[in-house]
Protein backbone atom coordinates (compact mmCIF):
# COMPACT_ATOMS: atom_id res chain seq x y z
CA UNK A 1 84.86 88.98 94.26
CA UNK A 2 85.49 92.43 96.28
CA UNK A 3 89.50 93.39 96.22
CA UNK A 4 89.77 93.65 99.79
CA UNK A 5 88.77 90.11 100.15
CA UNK A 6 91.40 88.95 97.50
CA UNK A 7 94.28 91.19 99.21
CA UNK A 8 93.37 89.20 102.87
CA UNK A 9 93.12 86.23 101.10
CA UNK A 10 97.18 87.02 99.81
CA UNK A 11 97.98 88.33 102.91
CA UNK A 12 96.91 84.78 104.54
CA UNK A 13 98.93 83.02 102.46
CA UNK A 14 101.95 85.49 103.43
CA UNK A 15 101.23 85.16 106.66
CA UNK A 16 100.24 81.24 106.98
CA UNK A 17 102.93 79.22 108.43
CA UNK A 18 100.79 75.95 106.70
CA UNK A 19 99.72 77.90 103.70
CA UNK A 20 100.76 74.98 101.24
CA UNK A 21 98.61 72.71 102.41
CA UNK A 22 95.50 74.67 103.22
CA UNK A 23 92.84 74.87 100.78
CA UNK A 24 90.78 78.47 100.33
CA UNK A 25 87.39 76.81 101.81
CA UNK A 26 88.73 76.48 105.19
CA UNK A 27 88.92 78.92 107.95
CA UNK A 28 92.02 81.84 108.12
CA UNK A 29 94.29 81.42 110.76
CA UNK A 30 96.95 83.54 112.20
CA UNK A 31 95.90 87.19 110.98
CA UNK A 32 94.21 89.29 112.86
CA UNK A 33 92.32 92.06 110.78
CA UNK A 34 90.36 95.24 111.61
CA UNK A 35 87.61 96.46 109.78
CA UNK A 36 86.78 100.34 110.12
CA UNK A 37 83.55 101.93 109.16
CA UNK A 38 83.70 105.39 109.22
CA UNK A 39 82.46 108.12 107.00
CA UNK A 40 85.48 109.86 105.18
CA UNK A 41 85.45 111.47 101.98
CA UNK A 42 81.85 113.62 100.65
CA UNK A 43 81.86 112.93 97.21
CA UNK A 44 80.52 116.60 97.25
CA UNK A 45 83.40 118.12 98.59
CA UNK A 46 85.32 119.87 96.03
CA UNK A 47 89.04 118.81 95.33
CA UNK A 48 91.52 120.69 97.35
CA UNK A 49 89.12 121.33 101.03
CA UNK A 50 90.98 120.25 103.43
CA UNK A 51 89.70 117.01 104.82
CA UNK A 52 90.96 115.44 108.23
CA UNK A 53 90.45 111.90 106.90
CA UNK A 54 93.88 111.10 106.81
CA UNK A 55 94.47 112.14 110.89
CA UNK A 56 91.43 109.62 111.76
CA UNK A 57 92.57 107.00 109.93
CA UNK A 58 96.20 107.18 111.73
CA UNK A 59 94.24 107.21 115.23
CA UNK A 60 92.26 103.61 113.90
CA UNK A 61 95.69 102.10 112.81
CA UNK A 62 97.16 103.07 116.33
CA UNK A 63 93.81 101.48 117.61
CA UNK A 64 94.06 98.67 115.62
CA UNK A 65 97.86 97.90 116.80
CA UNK A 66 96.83 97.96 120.16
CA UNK A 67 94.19 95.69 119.60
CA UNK A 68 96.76 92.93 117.71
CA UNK A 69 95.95 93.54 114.53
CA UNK A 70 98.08 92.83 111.39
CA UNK A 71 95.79 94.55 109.18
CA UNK A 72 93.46 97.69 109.24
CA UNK A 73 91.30 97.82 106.42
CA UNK A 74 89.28 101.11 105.38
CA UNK A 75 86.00 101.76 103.64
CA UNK A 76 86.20 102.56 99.53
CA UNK A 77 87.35 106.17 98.43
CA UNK A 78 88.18 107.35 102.69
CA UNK A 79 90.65 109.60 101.78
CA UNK A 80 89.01 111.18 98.67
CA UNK A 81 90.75 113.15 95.90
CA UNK A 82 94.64 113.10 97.05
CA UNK A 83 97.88 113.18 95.23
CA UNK A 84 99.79 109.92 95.61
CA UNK A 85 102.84 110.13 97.30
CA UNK A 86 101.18 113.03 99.21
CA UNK A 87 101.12 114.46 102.76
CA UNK A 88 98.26 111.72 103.70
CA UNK A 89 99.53 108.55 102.80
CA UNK A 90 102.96 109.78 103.72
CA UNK A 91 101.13 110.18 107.42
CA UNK A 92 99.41 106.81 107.19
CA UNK A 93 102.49 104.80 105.81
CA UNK A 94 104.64 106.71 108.72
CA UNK A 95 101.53 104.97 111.38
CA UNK A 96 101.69 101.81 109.70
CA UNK A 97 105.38 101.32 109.79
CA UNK A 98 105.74 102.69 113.35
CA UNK A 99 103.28 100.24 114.46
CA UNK A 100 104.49 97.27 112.22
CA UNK A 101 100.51 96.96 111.05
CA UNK A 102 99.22 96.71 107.21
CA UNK A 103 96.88 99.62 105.90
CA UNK A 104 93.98 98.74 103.19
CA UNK A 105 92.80 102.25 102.10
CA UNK A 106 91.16 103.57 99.45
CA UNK A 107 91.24 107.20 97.11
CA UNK A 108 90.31 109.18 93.94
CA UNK A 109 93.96 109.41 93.17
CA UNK A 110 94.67 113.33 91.26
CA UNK A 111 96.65 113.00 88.38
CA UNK A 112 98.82 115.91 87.11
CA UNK A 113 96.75 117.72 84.72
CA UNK A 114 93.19 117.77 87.30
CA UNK A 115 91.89 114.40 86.17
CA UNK A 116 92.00 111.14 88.58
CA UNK A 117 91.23 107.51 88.88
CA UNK A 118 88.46 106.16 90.03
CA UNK A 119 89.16 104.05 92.85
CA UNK A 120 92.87 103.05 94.12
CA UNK A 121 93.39 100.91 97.00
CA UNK A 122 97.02 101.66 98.91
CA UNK A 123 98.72 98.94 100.76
């Protein structure tokens, strides 16, 4: 079972006004999601290059608001190697609270001494 499908499956029940009583087989209702494919990160880049994925994903999450969307969910490692809190998700959490919209986005995360983790999902 993929994460992103486990974190909409908590957001439904966060969102669900009938949540109690619905069982996991049947259909969501009441949250709108968008799904972005987009090429972000180049595993070949090396850490540091500048990379504008973190200024395209704030123009999908403004796209996704428009379009109603309570959630924007991004492909595996978009933003690449990054320090968390950094400038980029500082950017993205900034568009996500401005447009009242959740953000599914993934990262090598860059620890303090050069080494990182594998895969980390920001919500």
């Amino acid at each position: 079972m993929s994460i992103v499908y486990i974190l909409i499956m908590m957001l439904y029940f966060f969102f669900s006004p009938q949540a109690d009583c619905q069982s996991l087989s049947e259909p969501l209702k009441g949250v709108k999601i968008s799904a972005v494919q987009i090429s972000g990160y180049d595993k070949t880049v090396t850490p540091g290059l500048k990379v504008e994925a973190a200024e395209n994903a704030v123009k999908y999450i403004y796209q996704a608001a428009r379009d109603t969307a309570q959630l924007v969910v991004f492909p595996e490692y978009y933003l690449g190697r990054i320090k968390v809190p950094g400038e980029e998700t500082k950017m993205i959490s900034e568009a996500a609270a401005k447009n009242n919209i959740y953000v599914i986005i993934g990262s090598w995360e860059v620890i303090d001494d050069s080494t990182f983790l594998q895969c980390s999902t920001f919500i």
